[in-house]
Protein backbone atom coordinates (compact mmCIF):
# COMPACT_ATOMS: atom_id res chain seq x y z
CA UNK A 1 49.95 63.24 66.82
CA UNK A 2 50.42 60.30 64.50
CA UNK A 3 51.54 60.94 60.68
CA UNK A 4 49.16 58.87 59.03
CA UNK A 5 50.84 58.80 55.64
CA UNK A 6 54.29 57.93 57.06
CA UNK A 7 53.34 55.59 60.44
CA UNK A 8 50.07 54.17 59.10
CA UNK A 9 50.50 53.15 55.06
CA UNK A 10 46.67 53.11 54.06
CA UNK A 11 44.47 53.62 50.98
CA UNK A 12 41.23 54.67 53.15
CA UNK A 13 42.14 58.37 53.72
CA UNK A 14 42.82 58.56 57.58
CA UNK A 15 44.36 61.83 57.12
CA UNK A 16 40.48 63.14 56.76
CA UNK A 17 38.65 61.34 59.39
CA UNK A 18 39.04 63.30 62.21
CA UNK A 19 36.55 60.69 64.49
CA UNK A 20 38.46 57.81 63.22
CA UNK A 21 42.16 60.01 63.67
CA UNK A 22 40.75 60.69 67.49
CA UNK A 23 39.92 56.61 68.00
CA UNK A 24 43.38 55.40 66.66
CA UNK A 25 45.56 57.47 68.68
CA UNK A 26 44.04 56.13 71.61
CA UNK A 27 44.07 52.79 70.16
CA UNK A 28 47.70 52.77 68.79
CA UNK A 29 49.39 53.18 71.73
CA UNK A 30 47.45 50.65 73.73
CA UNK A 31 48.50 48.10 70.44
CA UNK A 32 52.01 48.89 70.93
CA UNK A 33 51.89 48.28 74.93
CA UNK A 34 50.39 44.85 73.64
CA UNK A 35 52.94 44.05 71.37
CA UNK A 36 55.73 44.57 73.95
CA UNK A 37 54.34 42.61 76.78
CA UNK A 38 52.66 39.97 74.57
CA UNK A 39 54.57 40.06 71.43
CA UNK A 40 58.04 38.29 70.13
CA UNK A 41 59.64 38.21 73.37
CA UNK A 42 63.24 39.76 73.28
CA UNK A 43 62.85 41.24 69.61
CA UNK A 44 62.84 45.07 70.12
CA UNK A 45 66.25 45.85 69.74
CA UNK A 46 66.78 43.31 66.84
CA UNK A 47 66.72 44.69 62.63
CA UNK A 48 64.57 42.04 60.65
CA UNK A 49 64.87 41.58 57.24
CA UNK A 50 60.79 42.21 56.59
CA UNK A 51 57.69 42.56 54.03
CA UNK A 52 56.04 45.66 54.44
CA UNK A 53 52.82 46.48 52.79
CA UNK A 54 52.64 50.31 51.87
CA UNK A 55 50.34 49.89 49.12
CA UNK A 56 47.82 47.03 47.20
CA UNK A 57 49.37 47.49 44.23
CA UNK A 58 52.22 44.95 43.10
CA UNK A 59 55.31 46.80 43.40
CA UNK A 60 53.93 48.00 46.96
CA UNK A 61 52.30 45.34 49.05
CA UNK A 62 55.80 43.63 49.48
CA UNK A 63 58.38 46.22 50.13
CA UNK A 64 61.51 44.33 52.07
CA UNK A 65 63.96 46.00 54.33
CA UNK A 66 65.31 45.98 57.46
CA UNK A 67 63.55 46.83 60.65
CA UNK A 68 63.23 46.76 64.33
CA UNK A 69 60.40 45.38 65.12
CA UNK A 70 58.18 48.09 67.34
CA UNK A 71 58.93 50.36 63.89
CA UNK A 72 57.30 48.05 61.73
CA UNK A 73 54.26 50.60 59.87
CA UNK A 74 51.41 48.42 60.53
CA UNK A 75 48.92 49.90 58.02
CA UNK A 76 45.39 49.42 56.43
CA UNK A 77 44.42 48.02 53.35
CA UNK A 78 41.04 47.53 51.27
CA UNK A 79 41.55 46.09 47.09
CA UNK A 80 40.30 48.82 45.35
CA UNK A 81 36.48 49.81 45.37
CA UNK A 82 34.38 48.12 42.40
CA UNK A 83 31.26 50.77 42.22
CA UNK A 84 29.47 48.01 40.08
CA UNK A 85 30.08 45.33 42.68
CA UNK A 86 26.59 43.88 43.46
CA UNK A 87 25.86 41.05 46.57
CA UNK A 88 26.59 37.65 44.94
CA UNK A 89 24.33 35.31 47.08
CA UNK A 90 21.13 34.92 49.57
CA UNK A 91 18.51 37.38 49.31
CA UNK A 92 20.03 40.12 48.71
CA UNK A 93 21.62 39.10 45.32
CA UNK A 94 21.79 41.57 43.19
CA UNK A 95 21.59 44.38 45.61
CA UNK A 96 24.15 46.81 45.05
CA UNK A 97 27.21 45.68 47.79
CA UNK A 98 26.62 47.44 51.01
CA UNK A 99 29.06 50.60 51.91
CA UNK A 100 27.87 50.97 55.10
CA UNK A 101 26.83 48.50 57.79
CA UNK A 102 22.98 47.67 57.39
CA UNK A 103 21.09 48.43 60.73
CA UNK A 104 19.65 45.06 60.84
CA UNK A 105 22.21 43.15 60.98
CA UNK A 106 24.62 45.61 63.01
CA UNK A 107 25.04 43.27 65.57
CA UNK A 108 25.73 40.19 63.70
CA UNK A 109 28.41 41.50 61.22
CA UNK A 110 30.40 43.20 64.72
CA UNK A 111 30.81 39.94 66.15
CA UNK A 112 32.06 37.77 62.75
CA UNK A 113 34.44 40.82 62.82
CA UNK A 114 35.20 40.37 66.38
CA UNK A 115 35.48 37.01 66.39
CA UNK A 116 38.01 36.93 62.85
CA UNK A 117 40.00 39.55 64.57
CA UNK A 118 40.58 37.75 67.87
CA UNK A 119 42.19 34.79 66.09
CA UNK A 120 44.90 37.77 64.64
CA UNK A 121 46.74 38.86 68.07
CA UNK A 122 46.10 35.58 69.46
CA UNK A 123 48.35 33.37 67.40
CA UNK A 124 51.15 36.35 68.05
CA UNK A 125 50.82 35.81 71.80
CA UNK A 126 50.83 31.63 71.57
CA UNK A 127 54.43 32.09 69.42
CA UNK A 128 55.52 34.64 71.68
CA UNK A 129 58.63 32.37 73.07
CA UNK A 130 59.61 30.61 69.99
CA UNK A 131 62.10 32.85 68.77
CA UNK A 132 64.09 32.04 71.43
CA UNK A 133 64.69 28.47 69.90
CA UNK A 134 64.48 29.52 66.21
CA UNK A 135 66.34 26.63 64.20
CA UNK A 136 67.96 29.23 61.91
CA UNK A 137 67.79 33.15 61.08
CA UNK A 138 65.98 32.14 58.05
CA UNK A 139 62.88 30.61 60.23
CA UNK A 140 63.18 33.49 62.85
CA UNK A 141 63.24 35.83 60.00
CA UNK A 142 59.85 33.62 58.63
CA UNK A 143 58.72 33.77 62.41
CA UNK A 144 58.63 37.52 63.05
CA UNK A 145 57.14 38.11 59.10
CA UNK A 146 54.00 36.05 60.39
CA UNK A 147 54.15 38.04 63.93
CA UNK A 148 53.85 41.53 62.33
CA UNK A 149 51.40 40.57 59.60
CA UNK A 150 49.16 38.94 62.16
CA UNK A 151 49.57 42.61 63.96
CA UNK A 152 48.63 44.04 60.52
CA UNK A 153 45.48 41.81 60.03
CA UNK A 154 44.16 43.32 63.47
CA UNK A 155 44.68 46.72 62.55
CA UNK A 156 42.62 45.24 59.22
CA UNK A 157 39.84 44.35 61.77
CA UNK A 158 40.19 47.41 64.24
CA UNK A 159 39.69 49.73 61.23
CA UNK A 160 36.18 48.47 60.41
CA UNK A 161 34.91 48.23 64.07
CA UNK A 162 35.97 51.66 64.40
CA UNK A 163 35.06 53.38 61.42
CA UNK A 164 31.96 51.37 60.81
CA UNK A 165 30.66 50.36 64.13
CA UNK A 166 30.59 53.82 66.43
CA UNK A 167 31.17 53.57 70.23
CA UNK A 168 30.52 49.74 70.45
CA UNK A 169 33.58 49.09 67.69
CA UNK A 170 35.73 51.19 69.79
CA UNK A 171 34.99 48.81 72.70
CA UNK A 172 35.01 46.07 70.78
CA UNK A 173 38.53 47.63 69.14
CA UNK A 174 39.91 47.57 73.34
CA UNK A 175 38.71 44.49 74.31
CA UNK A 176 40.71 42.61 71.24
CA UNK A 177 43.85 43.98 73.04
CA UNK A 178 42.75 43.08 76.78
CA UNK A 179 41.95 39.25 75.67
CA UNK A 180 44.94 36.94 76.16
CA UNK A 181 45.90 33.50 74.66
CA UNK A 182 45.68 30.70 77.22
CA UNK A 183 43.92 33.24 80.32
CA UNK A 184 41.43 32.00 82.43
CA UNK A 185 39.91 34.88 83.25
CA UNK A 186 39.65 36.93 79.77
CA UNK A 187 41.09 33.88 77.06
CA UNK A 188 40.52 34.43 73.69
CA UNK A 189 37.00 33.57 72.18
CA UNK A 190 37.90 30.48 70.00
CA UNK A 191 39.52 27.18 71.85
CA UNK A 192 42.17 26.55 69.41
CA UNK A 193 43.72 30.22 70.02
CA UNK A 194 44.11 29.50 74.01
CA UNK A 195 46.88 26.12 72.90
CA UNK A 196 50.31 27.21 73.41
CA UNK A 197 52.79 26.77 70.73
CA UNK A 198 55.14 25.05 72.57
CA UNK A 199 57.62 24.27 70.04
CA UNK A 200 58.82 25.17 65.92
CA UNK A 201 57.02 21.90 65.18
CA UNK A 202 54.00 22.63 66.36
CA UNK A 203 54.35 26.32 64.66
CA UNK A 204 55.00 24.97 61.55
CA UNK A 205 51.60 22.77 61.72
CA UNK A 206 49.87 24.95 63.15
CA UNK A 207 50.54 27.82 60.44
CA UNK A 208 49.81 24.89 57.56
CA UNK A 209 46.88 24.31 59.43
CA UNK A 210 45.59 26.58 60.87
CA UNK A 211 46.31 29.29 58.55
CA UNK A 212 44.53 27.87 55.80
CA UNK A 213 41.39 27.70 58.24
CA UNK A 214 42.24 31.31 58.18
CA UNK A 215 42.23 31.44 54.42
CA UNK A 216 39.10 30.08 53.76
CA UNK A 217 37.39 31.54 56.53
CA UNK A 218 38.78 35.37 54.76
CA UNK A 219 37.69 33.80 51.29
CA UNK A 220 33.93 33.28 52.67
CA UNK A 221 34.03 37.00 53.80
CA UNK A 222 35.91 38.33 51.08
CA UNK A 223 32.43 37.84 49.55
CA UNK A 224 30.64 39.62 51.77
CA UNK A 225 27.92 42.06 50.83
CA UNK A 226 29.68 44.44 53.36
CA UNK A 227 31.92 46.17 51.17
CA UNK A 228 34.53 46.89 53.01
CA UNK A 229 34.71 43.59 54.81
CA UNK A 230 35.17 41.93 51.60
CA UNK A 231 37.45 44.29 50.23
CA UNK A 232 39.62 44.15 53.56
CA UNK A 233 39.88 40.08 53.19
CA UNK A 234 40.99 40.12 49.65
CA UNK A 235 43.86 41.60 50.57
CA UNK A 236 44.67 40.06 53.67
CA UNK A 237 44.52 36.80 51.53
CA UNK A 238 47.99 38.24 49.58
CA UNK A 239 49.54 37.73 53.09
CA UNK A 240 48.00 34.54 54.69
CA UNK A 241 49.53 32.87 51.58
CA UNK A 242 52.93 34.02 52.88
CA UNK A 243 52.14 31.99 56.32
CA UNK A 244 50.59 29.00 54.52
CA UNK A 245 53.74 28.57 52.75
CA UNK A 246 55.62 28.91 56.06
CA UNK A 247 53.70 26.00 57.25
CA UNK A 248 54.11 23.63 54.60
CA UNK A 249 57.62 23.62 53.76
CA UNK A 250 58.71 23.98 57.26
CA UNK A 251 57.26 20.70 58.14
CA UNK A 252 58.55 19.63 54.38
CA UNK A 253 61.42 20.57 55.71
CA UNK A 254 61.34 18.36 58.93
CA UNK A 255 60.27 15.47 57.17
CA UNK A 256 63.39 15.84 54.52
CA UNK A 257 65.91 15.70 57.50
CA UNK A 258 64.46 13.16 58.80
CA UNK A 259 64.43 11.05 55.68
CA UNK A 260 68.05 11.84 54.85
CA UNK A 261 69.10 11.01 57.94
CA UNK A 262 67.56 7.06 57.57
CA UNK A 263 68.41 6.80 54.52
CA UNK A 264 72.33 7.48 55.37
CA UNK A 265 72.21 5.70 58.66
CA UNK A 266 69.63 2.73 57.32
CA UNK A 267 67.22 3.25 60.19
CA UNK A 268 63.98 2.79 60.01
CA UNK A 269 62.96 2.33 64.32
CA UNK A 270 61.40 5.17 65.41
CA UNK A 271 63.80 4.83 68.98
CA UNK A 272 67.05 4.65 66.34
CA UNK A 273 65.73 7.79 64.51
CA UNK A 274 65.67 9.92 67.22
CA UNK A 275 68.41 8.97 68.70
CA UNK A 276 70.41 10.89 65.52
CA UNK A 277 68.73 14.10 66.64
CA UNK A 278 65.71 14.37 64.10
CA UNK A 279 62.02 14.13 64.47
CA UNK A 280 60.52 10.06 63.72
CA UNK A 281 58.22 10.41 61.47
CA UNK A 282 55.63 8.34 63.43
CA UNK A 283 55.47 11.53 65.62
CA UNK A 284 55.22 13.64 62.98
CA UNK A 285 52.18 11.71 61.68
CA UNK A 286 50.74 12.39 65.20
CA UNK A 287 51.14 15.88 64.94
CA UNK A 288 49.37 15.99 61.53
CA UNK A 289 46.43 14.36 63.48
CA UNK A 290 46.02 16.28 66.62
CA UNK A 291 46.33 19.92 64.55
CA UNK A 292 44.38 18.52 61.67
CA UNK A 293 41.55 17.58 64.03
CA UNK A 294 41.57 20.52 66.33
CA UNK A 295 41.25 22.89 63.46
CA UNK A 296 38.51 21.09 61.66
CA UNK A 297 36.74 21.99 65.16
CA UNK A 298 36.71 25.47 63.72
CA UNK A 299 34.48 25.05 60.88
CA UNK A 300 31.61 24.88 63.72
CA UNK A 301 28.95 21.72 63.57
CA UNK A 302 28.79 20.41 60.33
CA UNK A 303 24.90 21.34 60.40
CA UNK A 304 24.31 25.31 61.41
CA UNK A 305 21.47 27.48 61.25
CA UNK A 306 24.04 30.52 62.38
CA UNK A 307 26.03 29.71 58.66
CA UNK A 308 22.71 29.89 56.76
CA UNK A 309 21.39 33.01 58.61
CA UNK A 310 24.83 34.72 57.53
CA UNK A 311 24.13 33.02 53.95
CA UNK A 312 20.97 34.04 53.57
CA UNK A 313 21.63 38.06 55.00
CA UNK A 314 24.70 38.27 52.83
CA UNK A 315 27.08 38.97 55.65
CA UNK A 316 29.41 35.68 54.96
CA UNK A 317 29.25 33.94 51.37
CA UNK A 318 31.01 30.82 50.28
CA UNK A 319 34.90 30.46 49.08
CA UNK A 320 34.76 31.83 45.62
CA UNK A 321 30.63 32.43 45.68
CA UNK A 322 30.93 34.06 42.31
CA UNK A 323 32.53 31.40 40.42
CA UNK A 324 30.46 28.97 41.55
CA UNK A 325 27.66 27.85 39.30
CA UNK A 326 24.24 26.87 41.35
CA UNK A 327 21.38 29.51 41.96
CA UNK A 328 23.23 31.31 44.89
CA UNK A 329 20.54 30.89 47.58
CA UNK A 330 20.33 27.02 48.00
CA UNK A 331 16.71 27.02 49.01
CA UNK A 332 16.40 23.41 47.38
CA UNK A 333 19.37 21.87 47.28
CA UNK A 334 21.02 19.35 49.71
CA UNK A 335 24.74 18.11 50.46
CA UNK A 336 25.81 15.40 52.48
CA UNK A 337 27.01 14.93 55.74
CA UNK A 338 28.31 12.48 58.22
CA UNK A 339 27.14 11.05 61.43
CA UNK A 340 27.67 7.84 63.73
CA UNK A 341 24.19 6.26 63.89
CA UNK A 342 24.16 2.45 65.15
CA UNK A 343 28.15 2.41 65.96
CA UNK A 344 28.56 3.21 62.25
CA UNK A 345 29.42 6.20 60.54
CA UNK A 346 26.93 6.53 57.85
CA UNK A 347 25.77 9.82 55.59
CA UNK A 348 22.54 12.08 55.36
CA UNK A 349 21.73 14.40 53.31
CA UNK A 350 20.64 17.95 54.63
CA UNK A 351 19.62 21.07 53.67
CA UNK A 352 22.40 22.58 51.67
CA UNK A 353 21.79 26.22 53.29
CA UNK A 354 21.82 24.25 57.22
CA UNK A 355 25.31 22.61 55.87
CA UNK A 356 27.75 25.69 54.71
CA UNK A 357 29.92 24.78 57.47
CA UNK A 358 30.71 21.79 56.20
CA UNK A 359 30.89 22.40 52.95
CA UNK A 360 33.80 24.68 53.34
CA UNK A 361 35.39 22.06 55.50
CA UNK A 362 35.60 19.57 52.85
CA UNK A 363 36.97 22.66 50.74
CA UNK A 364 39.33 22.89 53.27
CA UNK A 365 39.82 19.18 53.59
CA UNK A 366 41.21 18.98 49.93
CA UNK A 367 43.00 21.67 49.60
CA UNK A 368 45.14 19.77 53.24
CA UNK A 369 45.43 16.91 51.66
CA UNK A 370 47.45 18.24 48.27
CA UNK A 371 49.61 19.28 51.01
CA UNK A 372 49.85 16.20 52.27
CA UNK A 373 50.13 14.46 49.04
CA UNK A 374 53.16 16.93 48.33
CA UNK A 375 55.14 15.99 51.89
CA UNK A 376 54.57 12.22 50.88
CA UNK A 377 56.52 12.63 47.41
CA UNK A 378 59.42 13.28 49.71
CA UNK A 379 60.31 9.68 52.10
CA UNK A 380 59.34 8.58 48.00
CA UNK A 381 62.07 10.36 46.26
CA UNK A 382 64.69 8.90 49.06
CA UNK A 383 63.10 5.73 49.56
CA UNK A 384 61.80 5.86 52.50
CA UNK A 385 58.80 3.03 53.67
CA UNK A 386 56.45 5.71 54.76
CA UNK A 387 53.49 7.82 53.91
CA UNK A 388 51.22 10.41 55.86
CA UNK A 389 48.15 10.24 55.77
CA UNK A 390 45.26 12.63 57.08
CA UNK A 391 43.13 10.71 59.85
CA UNK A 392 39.25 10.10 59.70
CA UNK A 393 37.16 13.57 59.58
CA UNK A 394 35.28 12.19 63.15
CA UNK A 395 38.95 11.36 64.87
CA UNK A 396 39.31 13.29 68.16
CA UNK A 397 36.52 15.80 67.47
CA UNK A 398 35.23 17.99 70.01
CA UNK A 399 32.54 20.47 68.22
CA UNK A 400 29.65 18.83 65.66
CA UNK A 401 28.61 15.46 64.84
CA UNK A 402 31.43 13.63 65.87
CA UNK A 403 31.94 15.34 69.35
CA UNK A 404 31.38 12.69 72.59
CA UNK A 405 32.38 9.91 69.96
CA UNK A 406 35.62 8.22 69.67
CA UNK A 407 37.04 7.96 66.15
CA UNK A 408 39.94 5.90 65.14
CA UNK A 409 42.23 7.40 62.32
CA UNK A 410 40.65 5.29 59.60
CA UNK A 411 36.94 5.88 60.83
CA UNK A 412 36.12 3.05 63.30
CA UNK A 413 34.06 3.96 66.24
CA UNK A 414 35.42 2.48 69.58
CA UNK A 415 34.60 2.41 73.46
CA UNK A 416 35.71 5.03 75.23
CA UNK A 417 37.86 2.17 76.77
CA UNK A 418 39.31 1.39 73.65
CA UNK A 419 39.79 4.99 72.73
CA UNK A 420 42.12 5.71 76.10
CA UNK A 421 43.92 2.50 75.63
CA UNK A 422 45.36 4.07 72.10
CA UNK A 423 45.31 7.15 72.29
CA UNK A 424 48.62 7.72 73.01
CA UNK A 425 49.36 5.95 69.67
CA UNK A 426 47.71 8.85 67.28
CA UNK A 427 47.78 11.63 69.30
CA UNK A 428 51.33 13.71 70.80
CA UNK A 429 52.12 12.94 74.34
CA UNK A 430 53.65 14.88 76.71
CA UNK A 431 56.86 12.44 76.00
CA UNK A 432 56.38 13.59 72.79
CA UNK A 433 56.28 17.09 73.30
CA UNK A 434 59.57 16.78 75.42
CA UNK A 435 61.37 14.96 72.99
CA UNK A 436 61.15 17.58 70.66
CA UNK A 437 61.57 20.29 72.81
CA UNK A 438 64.75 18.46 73.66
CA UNK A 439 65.91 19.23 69.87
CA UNK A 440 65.06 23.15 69.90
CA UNK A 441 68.18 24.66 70.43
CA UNK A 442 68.50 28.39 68.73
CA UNK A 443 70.90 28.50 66.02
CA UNK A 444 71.84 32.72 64.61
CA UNK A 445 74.81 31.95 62.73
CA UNK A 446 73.79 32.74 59.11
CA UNK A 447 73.60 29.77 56.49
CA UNK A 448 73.41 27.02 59.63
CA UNK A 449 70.43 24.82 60.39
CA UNK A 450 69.30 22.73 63.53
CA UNK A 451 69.79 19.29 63.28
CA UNK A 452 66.35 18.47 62.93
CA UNK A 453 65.51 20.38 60.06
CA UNK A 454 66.73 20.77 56.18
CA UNK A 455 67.72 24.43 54.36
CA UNK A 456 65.16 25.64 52.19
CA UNK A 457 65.39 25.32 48.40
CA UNK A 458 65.91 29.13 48.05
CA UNK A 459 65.90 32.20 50.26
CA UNK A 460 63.76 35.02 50.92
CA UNK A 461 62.91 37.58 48.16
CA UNK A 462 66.03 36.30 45.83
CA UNK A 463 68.17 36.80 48.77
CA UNK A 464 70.61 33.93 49.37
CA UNK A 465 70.09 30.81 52.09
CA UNK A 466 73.14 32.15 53.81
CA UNK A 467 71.58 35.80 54.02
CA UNK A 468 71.79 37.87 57.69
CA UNK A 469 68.22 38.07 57.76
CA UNK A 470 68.13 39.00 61.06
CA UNK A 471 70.79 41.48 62.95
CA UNK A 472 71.46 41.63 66.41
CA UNK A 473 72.80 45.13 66.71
């Protein structure tokens, strides 16, 4: 019998759901199978310097200790219930904010739960390997926080399919833990979850990324007339910031080493760079296009009737719906999008409600390039000849408008000659990938660093850089 107070931290009152108490103790132990065969590989004997969540208020959604990892208390959260809450958009506004799944759309909400909650062990199984070339304790330490909170966001979903969706949630609940990154026989239902992570920095992009697909994906459903979908994503949004962060400064981090390192050695030739051991930042550039483009695929096409049916029913809203000033239901209005007509790229304007997909994208697309704006200040400050910059939204598209086109970085459409002829120019090759697998070497001693890669400004929870965040006995 589980102890739900002590194993599970929650705030829905498991203790008292008998059905739900009978469901998780079949589920749990399948999870924890998962974790070990698919999970941080060689972790369960080490004591990890971790966040744990044991309550949504703020001296308990961040509680930090040491733990081995198979003990972390994976638990369930919702922000607290507003009883005056009412459904913010479509045409239901106004409605009072459903507490229980609405028989019409049953089907619907289950698989955007499904489909949010497959993304959650997935990334966990593509890191799987990378602690085993972890640059420092303070990035394994950053590594295994992600891992566990990822585990945490799929409890999140599991919760709702099984309190809230009967038999077919339980299923549903199984068949999240019988999926697998990469297989080709059960793979995981979105492309960009079947990559492997081959290396910290392709973690690091893929968590600045990726993640903050994940964020604004959560902050459309946080405003979901389903109650306790939106209530669930609010808080999960406390923790994807954690991961976002994780992201950005890591490859901040990258990009400082680098640009210290030709600075004191006055190199500039991507061949000269390397060979001092650090990532050229020509390569990095290529990495910022290849994980920028594959997660724009994840918005969907930039025209969908799917993302106004889930407007329109409630079930997924817009990033901050309620701050946002228009009538709610779009019915008239229009926003513009982009397509190659004529070997141009030229815009159209289309029904706003048809176009939620891309409207979030170019939420999305701002938000990236702040980022972006923020890793440039750094060559800057050390004088360095060279800026990022984010490549054309069409560039090496596979899903909407721009898919079966070939995009050049600054929005030229070429021949699919032309295309294969540079490609190897924008995008990481295989070379690529080697070369910087070639640099991943682990490093445990506390306070040191991989060549490749610069300290952090400060350490974890006021803890020093130097700190044993990670024990191996």
């Amino acid at each position: 019998m589980i102890d739900y107070t002590e194993r599970i931290p929650n705030n829905v009152d498991l203790a008292s759901d008998k059905t739900l108490q009978r469901a998780l103790e079949r589920w749990q132990p399948a999870f924890l199978n998962w974790w070990t065969d698919t999970g941080p590989a060689s972790s369960s004997q080490l004591q990890v310097y971790l966040r744990t969540a044991i309550s949504v208020d703020r001296d308990g959604w961040a509680n930090f200790g040491f733990v081995r990892m198979p003990d972390y208390r994976w638990g369930i959260f919702l922000v607290p219930r507003d009883d005056n809450r009412s459904i913010p958009f479509g045409d239901h506004q106004g409605q009072p904010a459903w507490q229980e799944v609405p028989g019409e759309y049953r089907s619907t909400l289950r698989r955007i739960i499904v489909t949010q909650g497959d993304t959650e062990p997935a990334s966990v199984e593509q890191q799987r390997l990378l602690g085993m070339t972890a640059p420092s304790l303070y990035d394994l330490r950053n590594l295994f926080q992600v891992n566990v909170e990822e585990g945490r966001h799929l409890w999140a979903m599991v919760y709702l399919l099984q309190r809230y969706f009967g038999r077919d949630g339980r299923e549903e609940a199984e068949a999240l833990l019988e999926r697998r990154s990469g297989d080709a026989n059960k793979p995981r239902i979105l492309t960009a979850f079947n990559d492997p992570i081959r290396h910290w920095l392709a973690f690091f992009m893929f968590a600045y990324f990726t993640d903050r697909d994940g964020k604004f994906q959560l902050a459309s459903l946080a405003e979901s007339g389903f109650d306790p979908l939106a209530r669930t994503c609010r808080f999960m949004l406390t923790e994807e910031a954690h991961h976002m962060f994780v992201g950005e400064s890591g490859v901040a981090r990258a990009i400082q080493r680098t640009c210290e390192v030709m600075r004191d050695h006055k190199v500039n030739d991507p061949a000269q760079v390397r060979a001092l051991g650090v990532i050229d930042l020509e390569t990095i550039q290529k990495f910022i296009n290849f994980h920028y483009s594959a997660t724009l695929d994840l918005y969907g096409s930039e025209v969908s009737s799917n993302a106004a049916t889930y407007y329109t029913t409630g079930l997924k809203g817009r990033a901050s719906e309620t701050k946002l000033t228009d009538d709610h239901k779009l019915a008239s209005a229009e926003y513009t999008v982009h397509e190659v007509s004529g070997g141009r790229i030229v815009p159209k304007p289309v029904p706003a409600l048809t176009a939620l997909n891309a409207r979030l994208r170019d939420d999305y697309i701002r938000e990236i390039q702040a980022g972006l704006d923020r890793w440039n200040r750094i060559p800057a400050q050390l004088g360095v000849p060279f800026r990022f910059a984010l490549p054309h939204v069409g560039f090496n598209r596979r899903i909407g408008a721009f898919a079966g086109h070939h995009i050049t970085p600054d929005g030229q459409v070429l021949s699919e000659a032309d295309w294969k002829s540079h490609q190897q120019d924008w995008l990481p090759s295989l070379d690529d990938h080697a070369f910087i697998e070639s640099l991943m070497g682990r490093v445990v001693e506390p306070g040191k660093f991989a060549n490749w890669i610069a300290p952090p400004v400060r350490g974890v929870n006021n803890q020093p850089v130097e700190f044993e965040y990670v024990r191996f006995n």
